[in-house]
N, C-alpha and C. Protein backbone atom coordinates (compact mmCIF):
# COMPACT_ATOMS: atom_id res chain seq x y z
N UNK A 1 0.45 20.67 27.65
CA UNK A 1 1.38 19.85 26.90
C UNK A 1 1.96 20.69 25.76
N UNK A 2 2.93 21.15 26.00
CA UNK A 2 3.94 21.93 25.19
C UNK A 2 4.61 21.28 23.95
N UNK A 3 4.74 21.31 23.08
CA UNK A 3 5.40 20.85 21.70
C UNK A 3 6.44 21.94 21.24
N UNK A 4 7.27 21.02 20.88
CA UNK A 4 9.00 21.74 21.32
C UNK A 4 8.28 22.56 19.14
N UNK A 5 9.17 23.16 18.94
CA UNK A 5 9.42 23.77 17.42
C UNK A 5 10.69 22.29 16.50
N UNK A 6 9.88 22.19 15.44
CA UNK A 6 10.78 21.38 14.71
C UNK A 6 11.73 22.12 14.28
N UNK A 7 12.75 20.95 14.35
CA UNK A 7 14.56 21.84 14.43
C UNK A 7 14.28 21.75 12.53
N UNK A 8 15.43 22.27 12.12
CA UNK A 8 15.79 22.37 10.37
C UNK A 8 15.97 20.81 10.03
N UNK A 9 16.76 19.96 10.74
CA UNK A 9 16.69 18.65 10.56
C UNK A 9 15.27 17.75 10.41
N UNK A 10 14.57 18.04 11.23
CA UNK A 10 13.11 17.36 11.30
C UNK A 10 12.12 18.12 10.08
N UNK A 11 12.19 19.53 10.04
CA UNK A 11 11.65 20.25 8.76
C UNK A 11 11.90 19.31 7.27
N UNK A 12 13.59 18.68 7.29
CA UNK A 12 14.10 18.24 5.88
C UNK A 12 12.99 17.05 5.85
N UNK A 13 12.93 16.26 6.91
CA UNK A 13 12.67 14.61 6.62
C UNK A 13 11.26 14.62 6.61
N UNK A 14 10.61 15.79 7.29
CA UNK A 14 9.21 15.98 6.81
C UNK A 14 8.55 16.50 4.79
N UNK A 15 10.19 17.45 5.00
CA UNK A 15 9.63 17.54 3.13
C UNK A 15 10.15 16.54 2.49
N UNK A 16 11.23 15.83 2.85
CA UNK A 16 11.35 14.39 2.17
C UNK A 16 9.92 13.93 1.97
N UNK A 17 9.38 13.81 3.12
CA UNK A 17 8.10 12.44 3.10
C UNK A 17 7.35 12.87 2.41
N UNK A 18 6.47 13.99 2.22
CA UNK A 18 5.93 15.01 1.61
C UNK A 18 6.64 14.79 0.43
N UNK A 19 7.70 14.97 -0.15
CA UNK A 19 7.84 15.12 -1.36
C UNK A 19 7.50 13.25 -2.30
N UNK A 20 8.08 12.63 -1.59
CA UNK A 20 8.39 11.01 -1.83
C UNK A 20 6.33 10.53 -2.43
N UNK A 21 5.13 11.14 -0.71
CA UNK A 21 4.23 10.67 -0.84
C UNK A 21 3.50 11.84 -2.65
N UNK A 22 3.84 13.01 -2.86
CA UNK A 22 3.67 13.83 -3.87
C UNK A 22 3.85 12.93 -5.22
N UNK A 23 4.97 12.73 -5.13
CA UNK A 23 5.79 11.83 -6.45
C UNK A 23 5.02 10.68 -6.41
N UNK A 24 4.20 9.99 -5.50
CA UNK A 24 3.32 8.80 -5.70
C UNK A 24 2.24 9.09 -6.05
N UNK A 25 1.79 10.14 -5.55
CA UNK A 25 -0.13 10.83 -6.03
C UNK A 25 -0.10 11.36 -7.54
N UNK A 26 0.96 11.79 -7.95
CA UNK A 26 1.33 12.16 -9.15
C UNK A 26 1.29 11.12 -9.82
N UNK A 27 2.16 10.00 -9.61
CA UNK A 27 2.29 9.20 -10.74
C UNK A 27 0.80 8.31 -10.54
N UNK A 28 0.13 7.81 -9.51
CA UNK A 28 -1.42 7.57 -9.16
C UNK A 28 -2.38 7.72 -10.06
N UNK A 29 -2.80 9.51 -10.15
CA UNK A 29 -2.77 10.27 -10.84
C UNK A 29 -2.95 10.12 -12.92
N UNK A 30 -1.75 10.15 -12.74
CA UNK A 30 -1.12 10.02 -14.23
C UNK A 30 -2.26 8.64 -14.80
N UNK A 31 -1.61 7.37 -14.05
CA UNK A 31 -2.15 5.82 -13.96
C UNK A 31 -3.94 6.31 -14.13
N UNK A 32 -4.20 6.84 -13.56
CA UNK A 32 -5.97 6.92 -13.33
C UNK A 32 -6.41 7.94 -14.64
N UNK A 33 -5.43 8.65 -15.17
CA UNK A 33 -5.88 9.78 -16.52
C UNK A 33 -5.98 8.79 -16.72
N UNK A 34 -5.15 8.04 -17.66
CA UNK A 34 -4.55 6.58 -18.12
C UNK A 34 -5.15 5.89 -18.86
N UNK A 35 -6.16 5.33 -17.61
CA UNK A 35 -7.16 4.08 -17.39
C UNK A 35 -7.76 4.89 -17.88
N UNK A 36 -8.66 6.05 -17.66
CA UNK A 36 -9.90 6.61 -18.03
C UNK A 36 -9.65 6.89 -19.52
N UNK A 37 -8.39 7.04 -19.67
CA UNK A 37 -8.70 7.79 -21.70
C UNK A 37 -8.88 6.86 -22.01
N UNK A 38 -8.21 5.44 -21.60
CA UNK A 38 -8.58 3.92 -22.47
C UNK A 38 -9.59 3.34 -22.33
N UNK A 39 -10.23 3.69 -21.27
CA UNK A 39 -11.47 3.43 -21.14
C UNK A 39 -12.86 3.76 -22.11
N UNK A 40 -12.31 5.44 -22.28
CA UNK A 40 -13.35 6.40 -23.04
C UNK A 40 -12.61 5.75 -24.24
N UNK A 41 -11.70 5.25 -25.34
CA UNK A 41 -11.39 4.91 -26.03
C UNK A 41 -11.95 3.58 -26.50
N UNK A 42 -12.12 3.08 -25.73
CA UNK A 42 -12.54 1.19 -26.27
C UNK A 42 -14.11 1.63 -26.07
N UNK A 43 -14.62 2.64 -25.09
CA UNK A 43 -16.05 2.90 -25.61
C UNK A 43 -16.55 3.49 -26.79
N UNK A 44 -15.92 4.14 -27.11
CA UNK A 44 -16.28 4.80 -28.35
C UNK A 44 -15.57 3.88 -29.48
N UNK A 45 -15.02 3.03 -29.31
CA UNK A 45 -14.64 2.08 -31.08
C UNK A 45 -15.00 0.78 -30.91
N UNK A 46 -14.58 0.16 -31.66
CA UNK A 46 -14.98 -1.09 -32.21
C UNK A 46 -15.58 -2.08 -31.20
N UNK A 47 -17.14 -2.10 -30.44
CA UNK A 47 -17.36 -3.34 -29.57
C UNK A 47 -18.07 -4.34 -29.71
N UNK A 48 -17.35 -4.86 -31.40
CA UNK A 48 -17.26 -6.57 -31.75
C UNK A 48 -16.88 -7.45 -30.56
N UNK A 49 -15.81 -6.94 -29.93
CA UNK A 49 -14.98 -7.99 -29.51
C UNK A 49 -15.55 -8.28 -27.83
N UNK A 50 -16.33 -6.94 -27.89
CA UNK A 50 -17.05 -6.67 -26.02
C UNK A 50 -18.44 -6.99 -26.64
N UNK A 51 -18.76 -7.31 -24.82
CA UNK A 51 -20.16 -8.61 -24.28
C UNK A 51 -21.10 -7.01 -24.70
N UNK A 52 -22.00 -6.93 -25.23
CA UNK A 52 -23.06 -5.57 -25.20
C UNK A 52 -24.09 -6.35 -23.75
N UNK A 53 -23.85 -7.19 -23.41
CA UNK A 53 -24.74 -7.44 -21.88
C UNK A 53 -24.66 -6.51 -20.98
N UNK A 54 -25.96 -6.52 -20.05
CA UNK A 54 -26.54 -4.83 -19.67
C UNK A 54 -25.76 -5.08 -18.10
N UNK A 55 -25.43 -6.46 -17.70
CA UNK A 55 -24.54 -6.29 -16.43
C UNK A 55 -23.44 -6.14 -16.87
N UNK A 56 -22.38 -6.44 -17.62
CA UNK A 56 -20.94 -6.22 -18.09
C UNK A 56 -21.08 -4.54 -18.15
N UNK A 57 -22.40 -3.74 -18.82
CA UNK A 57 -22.10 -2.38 -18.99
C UNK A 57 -21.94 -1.87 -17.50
N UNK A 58 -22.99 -2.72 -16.57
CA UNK A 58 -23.34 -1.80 -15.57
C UNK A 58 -21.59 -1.97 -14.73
N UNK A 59 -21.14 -3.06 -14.84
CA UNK A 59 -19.49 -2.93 -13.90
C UNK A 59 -18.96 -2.47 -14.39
N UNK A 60 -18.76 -1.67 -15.76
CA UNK A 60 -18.00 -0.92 -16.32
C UNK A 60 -18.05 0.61 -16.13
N UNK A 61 -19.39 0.59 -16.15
CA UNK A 61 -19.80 1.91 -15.40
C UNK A 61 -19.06 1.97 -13.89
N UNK A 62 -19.57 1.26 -13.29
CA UNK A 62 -19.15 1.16 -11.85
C UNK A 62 -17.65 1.49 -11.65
N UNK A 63 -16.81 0.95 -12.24
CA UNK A 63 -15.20 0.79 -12.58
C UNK A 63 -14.90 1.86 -13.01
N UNK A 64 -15.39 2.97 -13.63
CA UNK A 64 -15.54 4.08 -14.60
C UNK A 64 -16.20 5.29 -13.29
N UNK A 65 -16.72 4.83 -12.30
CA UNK A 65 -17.02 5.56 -11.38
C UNK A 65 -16.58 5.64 -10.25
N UNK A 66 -15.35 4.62 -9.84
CA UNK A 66 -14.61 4.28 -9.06
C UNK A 66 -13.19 5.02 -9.11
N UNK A 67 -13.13 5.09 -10.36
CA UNK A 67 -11.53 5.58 -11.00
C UNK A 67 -11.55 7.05 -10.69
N UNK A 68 -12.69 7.70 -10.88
CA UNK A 68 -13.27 9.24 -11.05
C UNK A 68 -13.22 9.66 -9.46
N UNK A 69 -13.70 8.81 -8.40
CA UNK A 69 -13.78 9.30 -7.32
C UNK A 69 -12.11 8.98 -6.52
N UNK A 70 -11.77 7.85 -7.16
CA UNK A 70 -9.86 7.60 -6.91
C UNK A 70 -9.01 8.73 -7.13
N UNK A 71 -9.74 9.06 -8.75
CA UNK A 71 -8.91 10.54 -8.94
C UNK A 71 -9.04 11.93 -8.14
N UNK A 72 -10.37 11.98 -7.95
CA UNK A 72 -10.49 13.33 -7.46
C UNK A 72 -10.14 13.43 -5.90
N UNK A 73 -9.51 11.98 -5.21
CA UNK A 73 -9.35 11.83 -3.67
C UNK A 73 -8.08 12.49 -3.93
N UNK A 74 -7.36 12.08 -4.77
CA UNK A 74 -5.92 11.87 -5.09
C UNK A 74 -5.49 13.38 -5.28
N UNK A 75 -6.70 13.90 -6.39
CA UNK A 75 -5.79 15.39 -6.35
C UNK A 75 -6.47 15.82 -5.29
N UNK A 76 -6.92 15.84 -4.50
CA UNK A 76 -7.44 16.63 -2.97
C UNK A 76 -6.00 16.19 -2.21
N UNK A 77 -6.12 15.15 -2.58
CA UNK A 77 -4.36 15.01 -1.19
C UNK A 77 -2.87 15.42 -1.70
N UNK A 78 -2.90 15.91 -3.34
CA UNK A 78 -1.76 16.15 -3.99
C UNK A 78 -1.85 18.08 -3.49
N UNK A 79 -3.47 18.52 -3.60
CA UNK A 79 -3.36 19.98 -3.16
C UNK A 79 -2.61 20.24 -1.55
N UNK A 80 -3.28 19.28 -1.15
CA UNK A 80 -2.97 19.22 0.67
C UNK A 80 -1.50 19.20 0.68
N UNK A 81 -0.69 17.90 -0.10
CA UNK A 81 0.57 18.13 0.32
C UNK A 81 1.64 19.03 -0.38
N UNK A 82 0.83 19.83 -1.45
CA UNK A 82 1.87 21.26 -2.18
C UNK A 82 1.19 21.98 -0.70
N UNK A 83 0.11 22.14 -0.33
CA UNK A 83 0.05 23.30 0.81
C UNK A 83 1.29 22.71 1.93
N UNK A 84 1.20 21.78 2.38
CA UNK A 84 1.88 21.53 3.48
C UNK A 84 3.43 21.78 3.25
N UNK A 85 3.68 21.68 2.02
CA UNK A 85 5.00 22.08 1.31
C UNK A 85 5.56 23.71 1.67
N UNK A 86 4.48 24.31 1.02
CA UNK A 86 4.59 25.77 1.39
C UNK A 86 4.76 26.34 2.82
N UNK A 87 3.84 25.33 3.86
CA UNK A 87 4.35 25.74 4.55
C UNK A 87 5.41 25.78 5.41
N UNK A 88 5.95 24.50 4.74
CA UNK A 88 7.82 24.07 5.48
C UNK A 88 8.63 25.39 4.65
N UNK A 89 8.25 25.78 3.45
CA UNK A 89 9.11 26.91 2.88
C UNK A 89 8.78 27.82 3.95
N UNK A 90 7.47 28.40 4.40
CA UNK A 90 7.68 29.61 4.51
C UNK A 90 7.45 29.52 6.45
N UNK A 91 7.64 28.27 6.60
CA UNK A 91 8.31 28.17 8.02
C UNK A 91 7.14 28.54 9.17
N UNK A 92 5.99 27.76 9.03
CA UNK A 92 4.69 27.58 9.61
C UNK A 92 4.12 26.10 9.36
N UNK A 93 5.11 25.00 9.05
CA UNK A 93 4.76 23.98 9.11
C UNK A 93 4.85 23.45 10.56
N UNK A 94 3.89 22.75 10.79
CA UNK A 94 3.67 22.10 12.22
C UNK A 94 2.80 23.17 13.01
N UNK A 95 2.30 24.02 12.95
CA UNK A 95 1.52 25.17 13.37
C UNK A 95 0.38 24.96 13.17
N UNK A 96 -0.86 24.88 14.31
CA UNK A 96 -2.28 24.64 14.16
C UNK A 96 -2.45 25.97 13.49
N UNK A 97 -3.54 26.00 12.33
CA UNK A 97 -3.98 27.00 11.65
C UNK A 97 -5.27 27.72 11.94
N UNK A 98 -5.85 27.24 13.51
CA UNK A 98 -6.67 27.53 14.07
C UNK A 98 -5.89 28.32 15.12
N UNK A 99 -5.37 27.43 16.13
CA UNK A 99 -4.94 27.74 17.67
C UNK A 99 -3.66 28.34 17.87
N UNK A 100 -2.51 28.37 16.43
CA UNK A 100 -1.45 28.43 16.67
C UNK A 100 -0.57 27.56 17.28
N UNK A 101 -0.94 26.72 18.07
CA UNK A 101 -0.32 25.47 18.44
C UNK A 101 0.38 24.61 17.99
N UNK A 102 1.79 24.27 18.13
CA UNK A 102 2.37 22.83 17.39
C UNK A 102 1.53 21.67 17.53
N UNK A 103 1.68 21.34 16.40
CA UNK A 103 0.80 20.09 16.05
C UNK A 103 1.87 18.74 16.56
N UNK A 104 1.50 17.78 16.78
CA UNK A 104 2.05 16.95 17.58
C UNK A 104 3.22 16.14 16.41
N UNK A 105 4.41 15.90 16.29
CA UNK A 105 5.45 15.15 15.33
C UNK A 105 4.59 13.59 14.86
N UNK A 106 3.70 12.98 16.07
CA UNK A 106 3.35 11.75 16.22
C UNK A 106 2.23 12.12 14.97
N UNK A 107 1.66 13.03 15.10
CA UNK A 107 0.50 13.14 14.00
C UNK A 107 0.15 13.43 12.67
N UNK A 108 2.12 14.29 12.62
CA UNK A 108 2.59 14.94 11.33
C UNK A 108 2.83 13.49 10.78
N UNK A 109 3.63 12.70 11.57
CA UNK A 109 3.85 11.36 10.64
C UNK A 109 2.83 10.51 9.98
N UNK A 110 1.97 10.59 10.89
CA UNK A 110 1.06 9.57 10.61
C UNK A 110 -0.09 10.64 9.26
N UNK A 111 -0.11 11.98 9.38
CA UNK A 111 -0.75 13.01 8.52
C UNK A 111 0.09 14.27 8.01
N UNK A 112 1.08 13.88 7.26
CA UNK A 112 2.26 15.01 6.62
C UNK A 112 1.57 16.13 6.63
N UNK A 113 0.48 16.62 6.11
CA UNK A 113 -0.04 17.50 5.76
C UNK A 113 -0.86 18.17 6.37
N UNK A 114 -0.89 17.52 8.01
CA UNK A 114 -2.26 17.99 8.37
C UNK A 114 -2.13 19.30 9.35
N UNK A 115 -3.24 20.77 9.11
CA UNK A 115 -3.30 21.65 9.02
C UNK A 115 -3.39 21.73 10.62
N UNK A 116 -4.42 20.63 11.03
CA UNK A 116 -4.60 21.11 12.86
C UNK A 116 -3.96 20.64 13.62
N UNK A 117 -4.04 21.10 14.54
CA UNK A 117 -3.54 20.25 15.98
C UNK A 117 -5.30 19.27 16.14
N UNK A 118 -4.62 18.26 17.05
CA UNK A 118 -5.70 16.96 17.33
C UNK A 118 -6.71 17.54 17.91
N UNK A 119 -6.54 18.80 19.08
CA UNK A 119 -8.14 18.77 19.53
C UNK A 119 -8.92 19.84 18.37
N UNK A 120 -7.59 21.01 17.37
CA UNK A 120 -8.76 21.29 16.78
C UNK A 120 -9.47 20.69 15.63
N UNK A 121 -8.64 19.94 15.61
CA UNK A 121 -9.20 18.95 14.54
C UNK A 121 -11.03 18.35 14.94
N UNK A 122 -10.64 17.60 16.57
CA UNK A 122 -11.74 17.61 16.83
C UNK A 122 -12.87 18.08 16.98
N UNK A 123 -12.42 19.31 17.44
CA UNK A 123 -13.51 20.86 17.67
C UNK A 123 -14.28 20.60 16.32
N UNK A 124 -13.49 20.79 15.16
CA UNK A 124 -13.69 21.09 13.59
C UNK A 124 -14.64 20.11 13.01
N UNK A 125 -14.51 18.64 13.69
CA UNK A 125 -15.54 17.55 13.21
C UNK A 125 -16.89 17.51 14.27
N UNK A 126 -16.68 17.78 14.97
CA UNK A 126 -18.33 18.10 16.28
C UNK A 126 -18.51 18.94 15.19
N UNK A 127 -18.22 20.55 15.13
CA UNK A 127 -19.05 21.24 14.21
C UNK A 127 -20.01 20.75 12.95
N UNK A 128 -18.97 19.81 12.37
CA UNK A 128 -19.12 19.44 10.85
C UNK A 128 -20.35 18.10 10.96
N UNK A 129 -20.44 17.71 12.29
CA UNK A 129 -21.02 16.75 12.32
C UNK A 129 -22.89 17.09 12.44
N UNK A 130 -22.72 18.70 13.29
CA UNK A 130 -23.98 19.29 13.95
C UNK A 130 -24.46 20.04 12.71
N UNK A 131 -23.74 20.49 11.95
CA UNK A 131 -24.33 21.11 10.61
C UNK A 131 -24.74 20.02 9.50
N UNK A 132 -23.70 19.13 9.80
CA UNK A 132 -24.78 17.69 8.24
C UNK A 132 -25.62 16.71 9.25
């Protein structure tokens, strides 16, 4: 099963999407610094007005540990899609980075960024699965 080369037209609407989903992880991002400085802010001042009850701390914690793992998903997928960026510049986007293979259009859509083609993707998770 052969996969044709994306024409210059299909390259644009892929860095459109890529750029559009970027500009959302960014501003995501921004929103989640945000929350967390105001967060670390109302902890450290005045908590007259907050419950000192040891379950209210513990969901705050929780909420405070939720935001942290939101953020750090977020910049993992903001790195992924500057890489996938680079590689529409330098004209190796859609290229398995294993097999050399075009990666399928159906899969770029559904994963802008994604580095493999589907079976090596698969290959890549059997491995990952036999080592953890």
């Amino acid at each position: 099963m052969s996969e044709k080369v994306l024409s210059e037209k299909r390259l644009k609407k892929f860095e459109d999407k890529i750029l559009k989903e970027r500009k959302a992880s960014e501003d995501l991002i921004r929103e989640l610094n945000d929350m967390q400085r105001n967060s670390q802010r109302e902890s450290s001042g005045d908590l007259s007005s907050y419950s000192l009850h040891q379950a209210d701390m513990g969901t705050d914690t929780i909420y405070a540990e939720k935001r942290v793992y939101y953020l750090n998903s977020e910049i993992e997928k903001l790195r992924k899609l500057n890489m996938a960026l680079k590689r529409i510049y330098d004209k190796s986007y859609g290229l398995c980075q294993i097999c050399g293979k075009h990666i399928s259009e159906k899969r770029l859509c559904a994963i802008p960024y994604a580095r493999y083609c589907i079976d090596c993707k698969n290959e890549e998770e059997k491995r990952s699965k036999k080592r953890g």
